[in-house]
Protein backbone atom coordinates (compact mmCIF):
# COMPACT_ATOMS: atom_id res chain seq x y z
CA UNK A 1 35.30 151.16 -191.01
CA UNK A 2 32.63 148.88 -190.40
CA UNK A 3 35.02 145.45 -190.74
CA UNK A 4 38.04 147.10 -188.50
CA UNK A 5 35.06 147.82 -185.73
CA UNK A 6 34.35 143.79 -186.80
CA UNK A 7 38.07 142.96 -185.89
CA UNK A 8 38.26 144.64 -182.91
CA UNK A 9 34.87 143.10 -180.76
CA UNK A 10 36.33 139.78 -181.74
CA UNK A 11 39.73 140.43 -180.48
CA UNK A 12 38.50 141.92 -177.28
CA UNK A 13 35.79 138.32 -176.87
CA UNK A 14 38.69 136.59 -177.21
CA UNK A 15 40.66 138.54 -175.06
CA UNK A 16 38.14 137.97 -172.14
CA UNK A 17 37.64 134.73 -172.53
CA UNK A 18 41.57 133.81 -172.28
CA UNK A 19 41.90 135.64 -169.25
CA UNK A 20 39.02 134.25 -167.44
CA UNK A 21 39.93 132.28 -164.64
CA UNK A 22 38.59 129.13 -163.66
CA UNK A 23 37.12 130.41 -160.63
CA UNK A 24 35.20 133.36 -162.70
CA UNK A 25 34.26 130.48 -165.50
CA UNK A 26 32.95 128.44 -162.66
CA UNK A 27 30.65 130.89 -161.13
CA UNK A 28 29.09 132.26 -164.40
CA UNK A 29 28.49 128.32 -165.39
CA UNK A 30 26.76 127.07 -161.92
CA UNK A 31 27.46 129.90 -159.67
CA UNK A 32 24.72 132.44 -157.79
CA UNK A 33 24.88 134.70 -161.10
CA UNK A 34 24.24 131.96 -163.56
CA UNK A 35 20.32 131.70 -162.71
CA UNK A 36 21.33 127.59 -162.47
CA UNK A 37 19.26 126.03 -159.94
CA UNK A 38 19.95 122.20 -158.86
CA UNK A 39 16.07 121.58 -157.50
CA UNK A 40 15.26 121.97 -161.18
CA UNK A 41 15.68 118.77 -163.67
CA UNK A 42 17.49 119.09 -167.01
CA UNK A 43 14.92 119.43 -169.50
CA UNK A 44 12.03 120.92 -166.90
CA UNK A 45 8.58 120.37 -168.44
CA UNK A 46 10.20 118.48 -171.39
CA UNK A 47 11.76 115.25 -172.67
CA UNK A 48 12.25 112.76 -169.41
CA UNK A 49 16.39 113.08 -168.79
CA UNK A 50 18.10 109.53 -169.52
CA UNK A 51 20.97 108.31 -167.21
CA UNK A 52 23.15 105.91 -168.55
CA UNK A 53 24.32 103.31 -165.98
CA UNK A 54 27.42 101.42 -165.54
CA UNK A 55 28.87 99.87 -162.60
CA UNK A 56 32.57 98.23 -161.73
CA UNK A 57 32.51 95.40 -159.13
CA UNK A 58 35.65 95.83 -157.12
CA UNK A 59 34.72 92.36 -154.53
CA UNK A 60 32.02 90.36 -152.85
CA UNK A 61 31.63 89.82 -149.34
CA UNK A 62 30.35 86.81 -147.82
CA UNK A 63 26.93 85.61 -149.02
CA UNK A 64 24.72 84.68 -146.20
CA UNK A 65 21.90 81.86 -146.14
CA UNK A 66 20.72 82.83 -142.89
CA UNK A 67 19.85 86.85 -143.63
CA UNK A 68 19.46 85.97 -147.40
CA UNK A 69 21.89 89.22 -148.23
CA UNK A 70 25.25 89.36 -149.88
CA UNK A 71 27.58 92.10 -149.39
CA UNK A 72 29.52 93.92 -152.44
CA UNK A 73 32.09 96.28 -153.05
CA UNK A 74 31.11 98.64 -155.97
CA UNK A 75 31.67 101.73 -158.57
CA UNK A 76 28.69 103.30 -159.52
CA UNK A 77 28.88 105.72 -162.55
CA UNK A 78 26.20 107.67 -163.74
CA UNK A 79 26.35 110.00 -167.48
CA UNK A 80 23.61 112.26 -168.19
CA UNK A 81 23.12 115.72 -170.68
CA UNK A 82 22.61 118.93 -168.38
CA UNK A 83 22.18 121.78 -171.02
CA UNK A 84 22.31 124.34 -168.43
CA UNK A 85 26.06 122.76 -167.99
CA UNK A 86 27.66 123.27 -171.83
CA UNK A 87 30.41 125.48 -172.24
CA UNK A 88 32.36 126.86 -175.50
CA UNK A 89 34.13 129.77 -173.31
CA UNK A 90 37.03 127.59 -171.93
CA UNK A 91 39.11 125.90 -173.92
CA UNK A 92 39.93 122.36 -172.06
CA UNK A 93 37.19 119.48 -173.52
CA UNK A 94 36.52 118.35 -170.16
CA UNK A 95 36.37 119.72 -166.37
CA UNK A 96 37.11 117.74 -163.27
CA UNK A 97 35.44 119.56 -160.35
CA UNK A 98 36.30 118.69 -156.83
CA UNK A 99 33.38 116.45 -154.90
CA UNK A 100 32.18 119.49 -153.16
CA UNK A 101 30.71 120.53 -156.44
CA UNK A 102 28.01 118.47 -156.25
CA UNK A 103 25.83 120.28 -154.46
CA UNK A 104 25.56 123.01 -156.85
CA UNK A 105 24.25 120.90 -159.80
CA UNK A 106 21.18 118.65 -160.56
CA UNK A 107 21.63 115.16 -159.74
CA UNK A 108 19.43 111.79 -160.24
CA UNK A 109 17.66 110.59 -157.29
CA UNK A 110 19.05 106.77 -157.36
CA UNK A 111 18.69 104.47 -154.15
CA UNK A 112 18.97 100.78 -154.25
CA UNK A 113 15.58 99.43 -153.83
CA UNK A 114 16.84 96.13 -152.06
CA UNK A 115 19.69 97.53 -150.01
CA UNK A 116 19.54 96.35 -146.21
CA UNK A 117 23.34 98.57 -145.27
CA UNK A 118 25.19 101.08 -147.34
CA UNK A 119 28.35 103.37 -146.41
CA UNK A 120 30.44 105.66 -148.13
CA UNK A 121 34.73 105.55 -148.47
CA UNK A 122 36.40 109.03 -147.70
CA UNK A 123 39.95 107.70 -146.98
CA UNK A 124 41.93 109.44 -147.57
CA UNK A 125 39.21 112.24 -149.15
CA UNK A 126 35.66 111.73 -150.24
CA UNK A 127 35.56 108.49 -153.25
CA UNK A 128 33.31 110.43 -155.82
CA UNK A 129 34.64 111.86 -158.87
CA UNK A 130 32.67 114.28 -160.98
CA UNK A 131 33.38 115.51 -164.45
CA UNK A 132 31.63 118.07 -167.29
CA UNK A 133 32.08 117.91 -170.84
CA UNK A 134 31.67 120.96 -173.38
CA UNK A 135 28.25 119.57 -174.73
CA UNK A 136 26.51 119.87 -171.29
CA UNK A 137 27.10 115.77 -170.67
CA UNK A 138 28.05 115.08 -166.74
CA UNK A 139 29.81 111.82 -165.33
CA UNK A 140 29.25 111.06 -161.95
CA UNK A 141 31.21 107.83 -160.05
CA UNK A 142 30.76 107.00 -156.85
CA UNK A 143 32.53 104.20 -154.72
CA UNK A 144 29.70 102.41 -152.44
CA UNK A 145 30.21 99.32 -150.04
CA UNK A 146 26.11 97.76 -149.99
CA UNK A 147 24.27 95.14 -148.22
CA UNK A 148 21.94 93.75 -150.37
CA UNK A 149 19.04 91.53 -150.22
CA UNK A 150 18.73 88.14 -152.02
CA UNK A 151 15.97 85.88 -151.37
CA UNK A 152 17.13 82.83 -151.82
CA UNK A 153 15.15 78.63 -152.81
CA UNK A 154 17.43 76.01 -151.09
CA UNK A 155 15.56 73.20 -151.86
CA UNK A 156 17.91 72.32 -154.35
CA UNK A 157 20.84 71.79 -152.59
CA UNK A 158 24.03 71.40 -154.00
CA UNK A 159 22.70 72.29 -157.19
CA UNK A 160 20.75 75.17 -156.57
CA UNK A 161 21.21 78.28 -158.40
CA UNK A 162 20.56 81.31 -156.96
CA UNK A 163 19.50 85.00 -158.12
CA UNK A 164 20.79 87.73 -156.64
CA UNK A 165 19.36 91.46 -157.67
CA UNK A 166 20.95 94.97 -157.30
CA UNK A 167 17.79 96.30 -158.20
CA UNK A 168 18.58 100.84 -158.82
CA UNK A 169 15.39 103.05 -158.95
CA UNK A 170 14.68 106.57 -158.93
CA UNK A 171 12.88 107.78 -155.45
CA UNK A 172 10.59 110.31 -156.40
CA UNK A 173 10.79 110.86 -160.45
CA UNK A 174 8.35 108.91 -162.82
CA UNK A 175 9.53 107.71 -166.24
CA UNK A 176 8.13 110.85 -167.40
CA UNK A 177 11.02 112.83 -166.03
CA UNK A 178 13.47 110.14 -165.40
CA UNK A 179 14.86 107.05 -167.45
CA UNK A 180 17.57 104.84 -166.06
CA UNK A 181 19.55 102.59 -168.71
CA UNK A 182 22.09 100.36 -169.03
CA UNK A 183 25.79 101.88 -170.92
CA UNK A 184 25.20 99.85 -174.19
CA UNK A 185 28.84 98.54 -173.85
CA UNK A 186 30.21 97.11 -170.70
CA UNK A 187 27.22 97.69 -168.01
CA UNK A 188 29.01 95.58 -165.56
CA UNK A 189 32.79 95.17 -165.22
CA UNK A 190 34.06 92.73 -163.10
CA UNK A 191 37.68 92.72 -161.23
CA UNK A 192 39.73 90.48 -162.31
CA UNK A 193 40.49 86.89 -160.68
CA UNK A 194 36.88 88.15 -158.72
CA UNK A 195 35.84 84.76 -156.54
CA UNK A 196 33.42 83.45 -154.02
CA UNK A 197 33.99 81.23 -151.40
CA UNK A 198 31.46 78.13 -151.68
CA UNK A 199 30.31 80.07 -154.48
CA UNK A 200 30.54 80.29 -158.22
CA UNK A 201 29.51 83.11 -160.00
CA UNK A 202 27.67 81.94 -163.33
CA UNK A 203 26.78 84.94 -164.81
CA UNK A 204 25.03 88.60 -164.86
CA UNK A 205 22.13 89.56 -166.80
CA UNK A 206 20.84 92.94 -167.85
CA UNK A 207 17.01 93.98 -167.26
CA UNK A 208 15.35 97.08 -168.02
CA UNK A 209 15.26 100.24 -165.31
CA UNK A 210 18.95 99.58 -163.99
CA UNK A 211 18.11 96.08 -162.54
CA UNK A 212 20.95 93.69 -162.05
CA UNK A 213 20.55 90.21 -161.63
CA UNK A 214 23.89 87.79 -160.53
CA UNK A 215 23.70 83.89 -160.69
CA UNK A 216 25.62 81.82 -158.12
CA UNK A 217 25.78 78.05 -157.21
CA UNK A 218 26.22 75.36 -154.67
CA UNK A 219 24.67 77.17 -150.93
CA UNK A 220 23.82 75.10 -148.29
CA UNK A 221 20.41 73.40 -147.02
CA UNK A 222 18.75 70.88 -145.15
CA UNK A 223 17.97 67.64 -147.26
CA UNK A 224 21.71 66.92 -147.10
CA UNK A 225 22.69 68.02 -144.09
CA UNK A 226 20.23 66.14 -142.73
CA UNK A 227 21.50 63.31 -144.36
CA UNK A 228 25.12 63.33 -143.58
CA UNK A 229 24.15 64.25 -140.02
CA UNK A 230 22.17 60.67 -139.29
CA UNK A 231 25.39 58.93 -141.04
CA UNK A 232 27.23 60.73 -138.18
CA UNK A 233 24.72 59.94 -135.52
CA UNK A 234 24.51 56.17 -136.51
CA UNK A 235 28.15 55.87 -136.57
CA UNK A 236 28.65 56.71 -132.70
CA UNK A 237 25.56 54.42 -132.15
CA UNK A 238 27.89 51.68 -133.76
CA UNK A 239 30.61 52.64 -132.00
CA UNK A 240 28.66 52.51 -128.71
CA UNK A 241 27.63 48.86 -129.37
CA UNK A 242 30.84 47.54 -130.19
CA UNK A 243 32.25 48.79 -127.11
CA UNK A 244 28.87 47.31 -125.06
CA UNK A 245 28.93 44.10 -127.24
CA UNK A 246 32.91 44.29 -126.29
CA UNK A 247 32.91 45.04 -122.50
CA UNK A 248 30.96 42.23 -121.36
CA UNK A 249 34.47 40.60 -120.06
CA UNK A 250 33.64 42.34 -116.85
CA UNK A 251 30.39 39.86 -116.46
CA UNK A 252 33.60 36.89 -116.73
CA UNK A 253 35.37 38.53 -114.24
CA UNK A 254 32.18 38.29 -112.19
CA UNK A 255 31.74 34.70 -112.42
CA UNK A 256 35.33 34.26 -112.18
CA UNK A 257 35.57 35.38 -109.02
CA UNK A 258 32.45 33.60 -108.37
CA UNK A 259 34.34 30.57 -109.32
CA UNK A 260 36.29 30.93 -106.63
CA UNK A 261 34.43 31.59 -103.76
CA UNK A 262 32.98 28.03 -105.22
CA UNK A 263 36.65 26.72 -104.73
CA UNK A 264 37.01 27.51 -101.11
CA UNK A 265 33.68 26.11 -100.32
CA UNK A 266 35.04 22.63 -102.05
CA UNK A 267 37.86 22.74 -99.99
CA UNK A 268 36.13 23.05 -96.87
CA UNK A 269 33.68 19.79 -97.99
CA UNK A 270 31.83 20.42 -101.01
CA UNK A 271 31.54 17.15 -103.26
CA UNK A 272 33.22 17.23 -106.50
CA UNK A 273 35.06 14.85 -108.55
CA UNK A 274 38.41 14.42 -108.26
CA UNK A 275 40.69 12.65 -110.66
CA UNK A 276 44.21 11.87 -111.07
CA UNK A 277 45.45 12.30 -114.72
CA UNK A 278 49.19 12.39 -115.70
CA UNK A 279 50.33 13.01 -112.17
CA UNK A 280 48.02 15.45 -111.72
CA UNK A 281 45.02 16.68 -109.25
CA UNK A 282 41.58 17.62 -111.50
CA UNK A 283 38.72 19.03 -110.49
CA UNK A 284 36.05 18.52 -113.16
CA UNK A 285 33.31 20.45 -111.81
CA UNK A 286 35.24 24.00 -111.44
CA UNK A 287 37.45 22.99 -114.83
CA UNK A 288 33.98 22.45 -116.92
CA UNK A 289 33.17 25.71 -115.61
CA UNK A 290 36.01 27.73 -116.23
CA UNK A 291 35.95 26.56 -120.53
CA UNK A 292 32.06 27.67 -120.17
CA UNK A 293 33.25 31.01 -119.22
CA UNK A 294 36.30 31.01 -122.13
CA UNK A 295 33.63 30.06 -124.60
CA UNK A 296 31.23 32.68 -123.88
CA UNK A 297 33.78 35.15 -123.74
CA UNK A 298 35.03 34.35 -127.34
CA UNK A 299 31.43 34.52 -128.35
CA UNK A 300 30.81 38.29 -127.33
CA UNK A 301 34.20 39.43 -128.24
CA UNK A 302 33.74 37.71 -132.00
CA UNK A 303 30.37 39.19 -132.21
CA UNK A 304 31.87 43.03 -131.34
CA UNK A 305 34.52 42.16 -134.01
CA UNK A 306 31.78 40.99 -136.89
CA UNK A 307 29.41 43.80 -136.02
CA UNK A 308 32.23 46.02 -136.43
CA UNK A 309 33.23 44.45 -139.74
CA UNK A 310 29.92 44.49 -141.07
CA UNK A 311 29.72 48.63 -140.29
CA UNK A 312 33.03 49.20 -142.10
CA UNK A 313 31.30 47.96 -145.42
CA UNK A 314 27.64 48.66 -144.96
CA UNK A 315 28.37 52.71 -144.08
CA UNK A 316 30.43 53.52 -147.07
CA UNK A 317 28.35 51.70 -149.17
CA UNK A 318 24.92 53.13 -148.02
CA UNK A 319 26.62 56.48 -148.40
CA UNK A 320 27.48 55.89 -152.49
CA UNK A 321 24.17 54.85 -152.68
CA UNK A 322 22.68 58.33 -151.15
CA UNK A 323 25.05 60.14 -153.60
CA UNK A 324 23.89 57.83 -156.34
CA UNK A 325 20.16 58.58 -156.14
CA UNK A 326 20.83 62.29 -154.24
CA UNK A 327 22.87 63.39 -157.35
CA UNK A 328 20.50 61.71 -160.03
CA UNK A 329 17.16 63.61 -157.88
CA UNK A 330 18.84 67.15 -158.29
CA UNK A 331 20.85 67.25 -160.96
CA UNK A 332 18.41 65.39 -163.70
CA UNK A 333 15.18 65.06 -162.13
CA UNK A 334 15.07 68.04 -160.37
CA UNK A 335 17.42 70.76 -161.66
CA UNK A 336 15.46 73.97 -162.75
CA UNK A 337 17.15 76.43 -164.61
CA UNK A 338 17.50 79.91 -163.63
């Protein structure tokens, strides 16, 4: 009598718990009747609740010197153990609840510590996903576009090295309540074929309390800027002296015509030597005159072509020697490691 009673309350449990529907399941796990309340940590007045991190980097924006932030395209996933959450009454291992469920439960408090912009996706519907498992464990990914902030040392220019953090905190819990740590395998995931322009991404390093450091190379600074800027500046002084050097044919032109005003006023009775060579009338004043004037001529225009010369050589060689003693400064001298 007593085992057929047995029988039958286990057949009926089973019964009920078959024909629950998912709306009924939900609302006895997190709903108004369940006595869950999301203000209230995991764990309340007991062991601090640890949040496994693990993020996906979908792409990089542009990395900018002058606001010293870099932008980045990212999915965030968070795992943590909500007792309140565990189920054994349905049978699937795993629920996936729509977005608007997250409300009703307990989540962390992350914010990024150095963000400077942050938005949302919700095309075509909200980018969050959120899952329960039968133990109580919760898995919560988000899709984020940030703006973060990265002091960055130029000084080493091209060889610099840079450190950008993605530094994730809790607001308002302690370590006491709240412990953020890295997923032991695979914290970051990168996208593959991922790239920088001007940049090269060296590496990623994990640090304690969800901190996320990224190494890139070659920015730009001032040292060689500077440089190639007064190779650019001396070149059009150059170029301006060769044409000066180059243009003084219009001071001939001056004399020429000087030359002959002269000529009229020997025709009308100025003295001058005449002579009568080969049949022919010379006048040795204005001819002595005219090869002065030839002379200097091909004196300013060989001078514009050797100063010229000179400048083809003496630029690209005082430019290998920059690179020769730059390069040697910063990349043996000078280089600090990261």
């Amino acid at each position: 009598m007593l085992f057929i009673l047995f029988v039958s309350i286990g057949m009926s449990g089973r019964e009920s718990s078959s024909s629950m529907s998912p709306s009924d399941f939900l609302d006895k796990l997190m709903g108004r009747t369940s006595g869950y309340d999301a203000r209230i940590r995991p764990n309340f007045k007991g062991p601090p609740v640890n949040v496994t991190c693990n993020i996906f980097i979908n792409s990089f924006g542009s990395v900018a010197e002058t606001t010293m932030d870099y932008r980045v395209n990212i999915f965030l996933r968070q795992k943590w153990n909500d007792p309140r959450l565990a189920y054994s009454e349905y049978p699937d291992s795993s629920l996936d609840l729509d977005p608007s469920m997250l409300d009703s439960i307990w989540k962390p408090d992350l914010f990024f510590a150095n963000e400077k912009g942050a938005n949302f996706h919700d095309v075509t519907t909200d980018n969050k996903l959120l899952r329960i498992f039968k133990d109580g464990t919760v898995l919560y990914s988000i899709r984020l576009t940030l703006i973060l902030s990265c002091p960055m040392d130029l000084k080493n220019f091209p060889m610099d090295v840079q450190t950008c953090t993605m530094q994730l905190e809790s607001f308002g819990y302690t370590m006491n309540d709240l412990i953020f740590e890295w997923l032991e395998k695979g914290p970051v995931q990168v996208a593959e074929g991922l790239t920088l322009p001007q940049f090269i991404i060296r590496d990623e390093k994990e640090l304690g309390f969800c901190t996320k450091h990224y190494n890139t190379g070659q920015s730009t600074t001032h040292v060689w800027m500077a440089v190639c800027l007064l190779f650019v500046f001396a070149a059009l002084l150059e170029y301006a002296g060769v044409n000066f050097v180059s243009r003084q044919q219009k001071e001939f032109l001056r004399l020429r015509r000087r030359q002959r005003r002269n000529q009229k006023v020997l025709k009308h009775g100025a003295f001058v030597t005449v002579a009568l060579q080969d049949g022919r009338l010379h006048l040795s004043g204005y001819n002595t005159c005219v090869k002065d004037t030839d002379l200097s001529r091909k004196k300013f225009v060989d001078r514009a072509k050797r100063i010229d010369t000179v400048s083809r050589a003496a630029f690209p060689l005082a430019f290998l020697i920059f690179n020769i003693f730059y390069w040697i400064t910063y990349k043996i001298i000078r280089h600090e490691k990261p």
